[in-house]
PDB file of N, CA and C in Angstrom:
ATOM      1  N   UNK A   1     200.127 -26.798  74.926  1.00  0.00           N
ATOM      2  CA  UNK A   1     200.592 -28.094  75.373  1.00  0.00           C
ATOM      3  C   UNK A   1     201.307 -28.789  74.210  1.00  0.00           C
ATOM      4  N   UNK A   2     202.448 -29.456  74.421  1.00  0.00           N
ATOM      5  CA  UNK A   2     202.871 -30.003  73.619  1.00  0.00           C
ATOM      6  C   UNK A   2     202.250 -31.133  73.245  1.00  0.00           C
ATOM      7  N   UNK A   3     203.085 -31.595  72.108  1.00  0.00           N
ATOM      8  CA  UNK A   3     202.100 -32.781  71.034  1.00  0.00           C
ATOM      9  C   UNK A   3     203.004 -34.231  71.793  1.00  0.00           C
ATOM     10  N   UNK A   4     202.442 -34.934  71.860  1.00  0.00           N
ATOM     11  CA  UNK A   4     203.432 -36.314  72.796  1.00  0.00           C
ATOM     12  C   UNK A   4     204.047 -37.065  71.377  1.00  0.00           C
ATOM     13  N   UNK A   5     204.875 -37.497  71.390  1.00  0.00           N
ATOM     14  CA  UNK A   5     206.011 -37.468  70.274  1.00  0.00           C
ATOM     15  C   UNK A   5     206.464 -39.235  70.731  1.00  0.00           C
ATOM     16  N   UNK A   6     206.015 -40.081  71.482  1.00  0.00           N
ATOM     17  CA  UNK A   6     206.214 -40.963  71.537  1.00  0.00           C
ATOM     18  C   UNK A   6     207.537 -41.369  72.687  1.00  0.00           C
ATOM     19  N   UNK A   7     207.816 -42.756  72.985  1.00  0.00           N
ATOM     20  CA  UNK A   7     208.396 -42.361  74.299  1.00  0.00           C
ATOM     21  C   UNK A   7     209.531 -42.314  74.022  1.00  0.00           C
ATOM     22  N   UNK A   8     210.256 -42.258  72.778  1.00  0.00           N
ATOM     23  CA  UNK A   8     211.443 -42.095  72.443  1.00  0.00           C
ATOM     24  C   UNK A   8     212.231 -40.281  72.470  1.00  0.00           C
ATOM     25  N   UNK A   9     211.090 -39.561  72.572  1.00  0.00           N
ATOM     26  CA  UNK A   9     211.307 -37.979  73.108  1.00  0.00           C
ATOM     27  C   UNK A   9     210.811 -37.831  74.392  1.00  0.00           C
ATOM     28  N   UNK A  10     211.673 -37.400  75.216  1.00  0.00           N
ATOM     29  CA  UNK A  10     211.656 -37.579  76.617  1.00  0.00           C
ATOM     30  C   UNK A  10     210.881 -36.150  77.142  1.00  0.00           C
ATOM     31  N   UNK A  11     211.482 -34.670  76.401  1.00  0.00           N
ATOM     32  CA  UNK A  11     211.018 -33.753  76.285  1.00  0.00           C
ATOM     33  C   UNK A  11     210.017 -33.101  75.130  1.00  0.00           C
ATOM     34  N   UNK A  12     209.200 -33.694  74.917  1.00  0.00           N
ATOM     35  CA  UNK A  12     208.261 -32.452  73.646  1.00  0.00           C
ATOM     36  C   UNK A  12     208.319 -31.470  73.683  1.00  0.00           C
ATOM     37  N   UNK A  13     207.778 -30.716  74.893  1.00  0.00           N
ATOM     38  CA  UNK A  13     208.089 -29.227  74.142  1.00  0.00           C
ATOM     39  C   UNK A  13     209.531 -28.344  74.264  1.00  0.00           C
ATOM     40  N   UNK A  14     210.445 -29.228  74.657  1.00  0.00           N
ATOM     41  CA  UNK A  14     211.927 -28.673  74.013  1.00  0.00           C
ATOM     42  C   UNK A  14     211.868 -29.237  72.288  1.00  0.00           C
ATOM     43  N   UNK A  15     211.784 -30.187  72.971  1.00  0.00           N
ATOM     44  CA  UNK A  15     211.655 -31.095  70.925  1.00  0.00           C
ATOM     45  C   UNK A  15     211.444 -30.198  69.985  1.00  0.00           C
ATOM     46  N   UNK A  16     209.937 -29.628  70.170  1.00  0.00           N
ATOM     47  CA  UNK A  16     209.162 -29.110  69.183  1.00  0.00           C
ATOM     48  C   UNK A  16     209.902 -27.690  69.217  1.00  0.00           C
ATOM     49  N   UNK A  17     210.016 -26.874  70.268  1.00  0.00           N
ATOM     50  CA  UNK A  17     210.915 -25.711  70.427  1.00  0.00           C
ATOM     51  C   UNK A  17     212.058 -25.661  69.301  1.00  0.00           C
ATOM     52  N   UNK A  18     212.843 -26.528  69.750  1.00  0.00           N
ATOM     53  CA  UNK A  18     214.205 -26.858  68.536  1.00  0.00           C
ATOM     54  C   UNK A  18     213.947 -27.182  67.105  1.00  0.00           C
ATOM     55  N   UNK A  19     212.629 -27.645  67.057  1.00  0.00           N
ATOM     56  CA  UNK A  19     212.597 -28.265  65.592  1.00  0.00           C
ATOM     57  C   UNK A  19     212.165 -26.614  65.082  1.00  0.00           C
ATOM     58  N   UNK A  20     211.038 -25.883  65.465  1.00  0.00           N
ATOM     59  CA  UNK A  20     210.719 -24.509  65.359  1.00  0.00           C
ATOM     60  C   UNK A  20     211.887 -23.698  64.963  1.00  0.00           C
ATOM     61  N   UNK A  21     213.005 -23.781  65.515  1.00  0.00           N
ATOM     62  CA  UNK A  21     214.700 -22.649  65.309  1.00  0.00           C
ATOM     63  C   UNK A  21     215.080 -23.424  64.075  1.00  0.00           C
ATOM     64  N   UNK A  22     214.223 -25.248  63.587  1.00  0.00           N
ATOM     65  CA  UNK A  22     215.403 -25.518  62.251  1.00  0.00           C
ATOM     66  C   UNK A  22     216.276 -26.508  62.323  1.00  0.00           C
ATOM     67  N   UNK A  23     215.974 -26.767  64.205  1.00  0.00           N
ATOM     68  CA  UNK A  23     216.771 -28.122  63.945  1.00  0.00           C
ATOM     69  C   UNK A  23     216.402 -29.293  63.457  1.00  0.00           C
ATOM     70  N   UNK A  24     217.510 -30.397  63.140  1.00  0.00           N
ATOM     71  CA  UNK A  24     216.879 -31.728  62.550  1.00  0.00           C
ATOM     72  C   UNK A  24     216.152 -32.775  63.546  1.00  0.00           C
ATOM     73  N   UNK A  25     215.665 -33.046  62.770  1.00  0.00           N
ATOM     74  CA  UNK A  25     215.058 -34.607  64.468  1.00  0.00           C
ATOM     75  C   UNK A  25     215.604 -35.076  65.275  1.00  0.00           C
ATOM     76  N   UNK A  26     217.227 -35.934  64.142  1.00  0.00           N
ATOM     77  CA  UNK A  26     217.441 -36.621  65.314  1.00  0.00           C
ATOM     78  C   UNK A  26     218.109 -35.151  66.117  1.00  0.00           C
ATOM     79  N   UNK A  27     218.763 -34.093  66.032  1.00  0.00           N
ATOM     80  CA  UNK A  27     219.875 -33.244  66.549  1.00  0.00           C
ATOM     81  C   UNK A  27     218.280 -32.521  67.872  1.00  0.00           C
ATOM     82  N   UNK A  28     217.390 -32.387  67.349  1.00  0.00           N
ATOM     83  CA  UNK A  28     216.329 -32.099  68.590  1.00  0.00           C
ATOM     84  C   UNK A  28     216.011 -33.141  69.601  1.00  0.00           C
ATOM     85  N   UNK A  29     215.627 -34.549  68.899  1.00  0.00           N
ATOM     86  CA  UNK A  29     215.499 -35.682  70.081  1.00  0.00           C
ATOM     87  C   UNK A  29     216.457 -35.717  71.071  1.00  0.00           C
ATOM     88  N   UNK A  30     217.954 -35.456  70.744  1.00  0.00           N
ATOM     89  CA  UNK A  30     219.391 -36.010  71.162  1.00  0.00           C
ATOM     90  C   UNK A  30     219.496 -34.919  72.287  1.00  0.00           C
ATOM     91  N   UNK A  31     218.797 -33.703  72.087  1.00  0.00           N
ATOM     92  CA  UNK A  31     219.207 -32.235  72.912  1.00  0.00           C
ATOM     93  C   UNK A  31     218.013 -32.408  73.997  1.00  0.00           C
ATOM     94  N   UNK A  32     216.672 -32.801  73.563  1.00  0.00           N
ATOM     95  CA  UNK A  32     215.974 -32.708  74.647  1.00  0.00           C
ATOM     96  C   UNK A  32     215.873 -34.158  75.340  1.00  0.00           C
ATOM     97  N   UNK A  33     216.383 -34.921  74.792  1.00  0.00           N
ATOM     98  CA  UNK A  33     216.399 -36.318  75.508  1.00  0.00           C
ATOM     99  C   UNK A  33     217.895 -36.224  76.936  1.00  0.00           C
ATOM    100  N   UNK A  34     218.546 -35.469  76.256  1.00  0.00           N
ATOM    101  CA  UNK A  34     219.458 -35.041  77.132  1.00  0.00           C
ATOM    102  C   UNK A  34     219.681 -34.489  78.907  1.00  0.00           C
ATOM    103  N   UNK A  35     218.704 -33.343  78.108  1.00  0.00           N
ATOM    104  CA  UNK A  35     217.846 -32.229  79.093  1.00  0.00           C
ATOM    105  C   UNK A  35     217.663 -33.015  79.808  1.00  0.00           C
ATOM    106  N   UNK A  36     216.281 -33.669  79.557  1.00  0.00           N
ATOM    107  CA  UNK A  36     215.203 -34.466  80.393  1.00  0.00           C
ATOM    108  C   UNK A  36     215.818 -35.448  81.159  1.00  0.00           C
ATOM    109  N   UNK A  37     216.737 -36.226  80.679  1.00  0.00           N
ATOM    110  CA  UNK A  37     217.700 -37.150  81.881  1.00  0.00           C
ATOM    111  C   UNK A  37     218.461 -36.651  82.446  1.00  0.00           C
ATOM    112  N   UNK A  38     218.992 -35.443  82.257  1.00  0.00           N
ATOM    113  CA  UNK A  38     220.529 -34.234  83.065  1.00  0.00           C
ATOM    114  C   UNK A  38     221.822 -34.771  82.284  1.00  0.00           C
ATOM    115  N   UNK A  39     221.810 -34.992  81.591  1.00  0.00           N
ATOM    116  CA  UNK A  39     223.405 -35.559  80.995  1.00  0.00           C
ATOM    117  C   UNK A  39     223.556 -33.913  80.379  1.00  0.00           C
ATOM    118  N   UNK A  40     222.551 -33.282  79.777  1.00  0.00           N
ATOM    119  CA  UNK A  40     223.015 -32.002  79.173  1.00  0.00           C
ATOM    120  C   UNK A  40     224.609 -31.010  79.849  1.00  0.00           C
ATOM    121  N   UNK A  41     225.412 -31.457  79.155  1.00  0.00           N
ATOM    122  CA  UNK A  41     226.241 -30.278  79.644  1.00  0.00           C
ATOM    123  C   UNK A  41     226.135 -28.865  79.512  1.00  0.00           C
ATOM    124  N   UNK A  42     225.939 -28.186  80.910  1.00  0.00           N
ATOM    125  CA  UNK A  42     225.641 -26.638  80.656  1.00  0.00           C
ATOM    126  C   UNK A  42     227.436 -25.995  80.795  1.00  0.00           C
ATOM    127  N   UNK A  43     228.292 -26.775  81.499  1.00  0.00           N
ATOM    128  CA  UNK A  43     229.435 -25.907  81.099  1.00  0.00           C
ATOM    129  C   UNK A  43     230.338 -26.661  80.072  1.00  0.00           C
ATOM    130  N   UNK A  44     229.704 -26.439  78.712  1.00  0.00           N
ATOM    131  CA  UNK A  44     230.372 -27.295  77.797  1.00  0.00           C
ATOM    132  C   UNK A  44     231.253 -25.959  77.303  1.00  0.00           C
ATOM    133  N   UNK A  45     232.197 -26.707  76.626  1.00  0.00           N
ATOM    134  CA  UNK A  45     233.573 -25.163  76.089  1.00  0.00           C
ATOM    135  C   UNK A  45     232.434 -24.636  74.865  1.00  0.00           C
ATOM    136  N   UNK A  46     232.964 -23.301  74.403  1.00  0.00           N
ATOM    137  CA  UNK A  46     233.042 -22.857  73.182  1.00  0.00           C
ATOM    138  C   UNK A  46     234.050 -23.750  72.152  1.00  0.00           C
ATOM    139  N   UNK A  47     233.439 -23.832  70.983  1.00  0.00           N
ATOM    140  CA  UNK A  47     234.242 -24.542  70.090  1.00  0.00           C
ATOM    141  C   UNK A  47     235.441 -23.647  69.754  1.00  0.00           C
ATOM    142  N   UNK A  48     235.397 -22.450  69.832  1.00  0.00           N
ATOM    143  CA  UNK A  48     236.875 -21.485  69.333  1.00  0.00           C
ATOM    144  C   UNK A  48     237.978 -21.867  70.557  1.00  0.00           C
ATOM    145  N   UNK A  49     237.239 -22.618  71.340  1.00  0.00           N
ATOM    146  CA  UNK A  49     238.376 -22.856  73.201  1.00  0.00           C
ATOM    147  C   UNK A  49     238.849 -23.912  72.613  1.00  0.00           C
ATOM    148  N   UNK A  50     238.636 -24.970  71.647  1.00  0.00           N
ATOM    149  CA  UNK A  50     238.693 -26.142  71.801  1.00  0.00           C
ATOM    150  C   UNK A  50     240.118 -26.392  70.885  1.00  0.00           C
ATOM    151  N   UNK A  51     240.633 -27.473  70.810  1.00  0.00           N
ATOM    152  CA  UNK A  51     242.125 -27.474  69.494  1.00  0.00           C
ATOM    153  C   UNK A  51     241.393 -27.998  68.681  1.00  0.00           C
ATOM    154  N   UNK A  52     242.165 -27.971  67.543  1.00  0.00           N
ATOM    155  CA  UNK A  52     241.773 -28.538  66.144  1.00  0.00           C
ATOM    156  C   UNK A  52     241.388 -30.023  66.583  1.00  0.00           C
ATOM    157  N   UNK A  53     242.592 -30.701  66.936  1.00  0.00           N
ATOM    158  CA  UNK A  53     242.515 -32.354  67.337  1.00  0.00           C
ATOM    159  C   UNK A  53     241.359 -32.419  67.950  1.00  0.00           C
ATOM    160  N   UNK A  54     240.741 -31.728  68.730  1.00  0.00           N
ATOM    161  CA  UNK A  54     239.592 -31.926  69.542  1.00  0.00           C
ATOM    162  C   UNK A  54     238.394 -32.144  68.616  1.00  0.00           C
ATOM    163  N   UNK A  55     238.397 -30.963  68.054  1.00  0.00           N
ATOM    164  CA  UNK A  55     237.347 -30.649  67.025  1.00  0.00           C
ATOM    165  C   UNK A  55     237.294 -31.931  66.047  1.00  0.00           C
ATOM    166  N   UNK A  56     238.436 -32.130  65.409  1.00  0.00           N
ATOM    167  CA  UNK A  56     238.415 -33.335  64.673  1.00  0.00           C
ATOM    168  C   UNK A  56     237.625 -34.723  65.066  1.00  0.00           C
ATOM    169  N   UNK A  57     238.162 -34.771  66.449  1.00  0.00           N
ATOM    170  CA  UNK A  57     237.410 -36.132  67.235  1.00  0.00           C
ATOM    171  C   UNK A  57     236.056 -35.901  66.876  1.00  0.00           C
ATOM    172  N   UNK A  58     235.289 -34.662  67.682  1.00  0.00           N
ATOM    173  CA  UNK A  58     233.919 -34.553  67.441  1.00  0.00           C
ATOM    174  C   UNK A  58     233.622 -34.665  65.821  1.00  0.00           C
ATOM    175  N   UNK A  59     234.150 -34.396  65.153  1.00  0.00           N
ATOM    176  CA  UNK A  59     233.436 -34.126  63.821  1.00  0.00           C
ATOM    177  C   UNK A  59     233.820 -35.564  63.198  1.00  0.00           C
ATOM    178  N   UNK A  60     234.521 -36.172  63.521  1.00  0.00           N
ATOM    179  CA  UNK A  60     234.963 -37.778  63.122  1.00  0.00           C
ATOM    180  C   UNK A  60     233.388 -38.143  64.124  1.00  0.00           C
ATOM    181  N   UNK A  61     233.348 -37.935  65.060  1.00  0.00           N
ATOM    182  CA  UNK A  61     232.148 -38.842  65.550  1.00  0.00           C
ATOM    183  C   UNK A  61     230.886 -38.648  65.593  1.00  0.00           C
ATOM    184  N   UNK A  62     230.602 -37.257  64.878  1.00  0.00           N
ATOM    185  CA  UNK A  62     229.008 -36.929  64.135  1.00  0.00           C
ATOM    186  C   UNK A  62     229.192 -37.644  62.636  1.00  0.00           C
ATOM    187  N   UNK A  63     230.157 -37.614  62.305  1.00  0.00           N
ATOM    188  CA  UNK A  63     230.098 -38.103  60.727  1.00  0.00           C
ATOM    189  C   UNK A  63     230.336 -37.033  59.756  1.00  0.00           C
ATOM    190  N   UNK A  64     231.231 -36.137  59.527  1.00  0.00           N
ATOM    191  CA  UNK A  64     231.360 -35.266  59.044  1.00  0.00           C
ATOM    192  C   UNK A  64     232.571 -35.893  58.181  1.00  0.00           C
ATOM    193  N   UNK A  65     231.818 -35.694  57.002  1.00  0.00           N
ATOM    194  CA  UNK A  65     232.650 -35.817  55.670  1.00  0.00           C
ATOM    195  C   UNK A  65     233.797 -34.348  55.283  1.00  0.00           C
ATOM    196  N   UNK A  66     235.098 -35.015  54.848  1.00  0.00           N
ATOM    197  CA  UNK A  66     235.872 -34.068  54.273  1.00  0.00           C
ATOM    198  C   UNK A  66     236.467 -32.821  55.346  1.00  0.00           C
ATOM    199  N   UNK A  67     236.666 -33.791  56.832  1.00  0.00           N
ATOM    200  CA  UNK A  67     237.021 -32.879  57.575  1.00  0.00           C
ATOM    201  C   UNK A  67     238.399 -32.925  57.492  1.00  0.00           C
ATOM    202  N   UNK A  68     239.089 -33.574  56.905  1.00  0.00           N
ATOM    203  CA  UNK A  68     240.905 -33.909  57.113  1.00  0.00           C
ATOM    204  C   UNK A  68     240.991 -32.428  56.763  1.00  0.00           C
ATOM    205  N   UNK A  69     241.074 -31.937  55.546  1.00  0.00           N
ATOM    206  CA  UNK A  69     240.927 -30.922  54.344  1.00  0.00           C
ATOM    207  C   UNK A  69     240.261 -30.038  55.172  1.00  0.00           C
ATOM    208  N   UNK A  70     239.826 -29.308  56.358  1.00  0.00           N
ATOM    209  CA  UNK A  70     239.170 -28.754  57.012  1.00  0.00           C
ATOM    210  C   UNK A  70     240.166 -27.797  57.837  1.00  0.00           C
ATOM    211  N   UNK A  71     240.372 -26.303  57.867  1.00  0.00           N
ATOM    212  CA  UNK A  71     240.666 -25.843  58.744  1.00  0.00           C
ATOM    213  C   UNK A  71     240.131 -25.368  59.924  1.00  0.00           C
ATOM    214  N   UNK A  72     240.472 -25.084  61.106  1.00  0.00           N
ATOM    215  CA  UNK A  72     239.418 -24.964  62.536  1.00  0.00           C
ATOM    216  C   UNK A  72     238.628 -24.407  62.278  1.00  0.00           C
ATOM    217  N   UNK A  73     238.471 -23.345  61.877  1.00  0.00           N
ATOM    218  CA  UNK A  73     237.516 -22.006  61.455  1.00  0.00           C
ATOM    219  C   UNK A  73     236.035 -22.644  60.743  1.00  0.00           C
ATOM    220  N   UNK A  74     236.426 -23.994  59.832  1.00  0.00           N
ATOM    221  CA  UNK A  74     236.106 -25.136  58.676  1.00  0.00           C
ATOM    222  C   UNK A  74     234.941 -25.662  59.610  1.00  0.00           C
ATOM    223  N   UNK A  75     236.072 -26.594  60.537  1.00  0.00           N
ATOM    224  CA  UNK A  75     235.146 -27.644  61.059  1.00  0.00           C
ATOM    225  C   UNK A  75     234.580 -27.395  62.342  1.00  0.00           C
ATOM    226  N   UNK A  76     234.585 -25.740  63.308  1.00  0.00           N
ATOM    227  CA  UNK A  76     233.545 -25.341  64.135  1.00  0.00           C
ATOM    228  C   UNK A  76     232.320 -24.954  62.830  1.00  0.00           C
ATOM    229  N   UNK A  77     232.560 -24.195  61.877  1.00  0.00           N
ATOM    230  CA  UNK A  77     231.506 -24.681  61.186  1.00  0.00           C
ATOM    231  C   UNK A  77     230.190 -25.403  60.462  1.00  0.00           C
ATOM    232  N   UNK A  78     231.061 -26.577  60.135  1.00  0.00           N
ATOM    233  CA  UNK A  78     230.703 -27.831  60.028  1.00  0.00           C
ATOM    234  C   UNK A  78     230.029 -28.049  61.604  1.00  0.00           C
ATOM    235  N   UNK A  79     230.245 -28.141  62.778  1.00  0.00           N
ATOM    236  CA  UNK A  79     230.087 -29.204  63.723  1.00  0.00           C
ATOM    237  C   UNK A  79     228.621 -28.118  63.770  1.00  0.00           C
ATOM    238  N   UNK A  80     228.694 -26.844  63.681  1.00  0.00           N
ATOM    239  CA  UNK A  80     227.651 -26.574  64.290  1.00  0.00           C
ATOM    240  C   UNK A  80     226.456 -26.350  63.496  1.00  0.00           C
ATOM    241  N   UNK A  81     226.532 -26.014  62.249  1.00  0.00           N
ATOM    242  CA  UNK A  81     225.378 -26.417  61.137  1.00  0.00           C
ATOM    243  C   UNK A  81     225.515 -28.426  61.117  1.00  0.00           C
ATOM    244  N   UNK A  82     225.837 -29.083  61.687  1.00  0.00           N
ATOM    245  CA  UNK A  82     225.635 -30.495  61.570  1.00  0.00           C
ATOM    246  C   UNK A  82     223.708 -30.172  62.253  1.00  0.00           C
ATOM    247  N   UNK A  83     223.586 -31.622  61.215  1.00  0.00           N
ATOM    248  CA  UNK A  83     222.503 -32.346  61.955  1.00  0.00           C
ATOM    249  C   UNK A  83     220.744 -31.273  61.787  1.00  0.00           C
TER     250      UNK A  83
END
């Protein structure tokens, strides 16, 4: 049984699941809080589908430092070790 994590984690034992693979808190709260309300997109693109400009947006809006200077290859990188 999972550990109750307070009501700000909607899912615990996804929570705890994700934190187990390495993810960070908030990047586990954000994935199973997701889940648990249905906003989760299951047909989200692959980041290699996506354009650079795209990629940029996302990585401008996690907070990713030193993405100008970033080639695609760079900042699917970056986006997906984020967090």
């Amino acid at each position: 049984m999972a550990r109750d994590h307070g009501a700000q984690i909607k899912d615990d034992a996804l929570y705890e699941e994700l934190r187990k693979q390495g993810q960070s808190k908030e990047k586990a709260a954000r994935i199973a809080n997701a889940k648990a309300n249905g906003s989760l997109k299951h047909n989200a693109t692959h980041l290699e589908d996506r354009t650079k400009d795209d990629l940029m947006q996302e990585a401008r809006k996690i907070g990713i430092e030193g993405r100008s200077k970033m080639k695609k290859a760079d900042l699917i990188e970056a986006i997906r070790n984020h967090g």
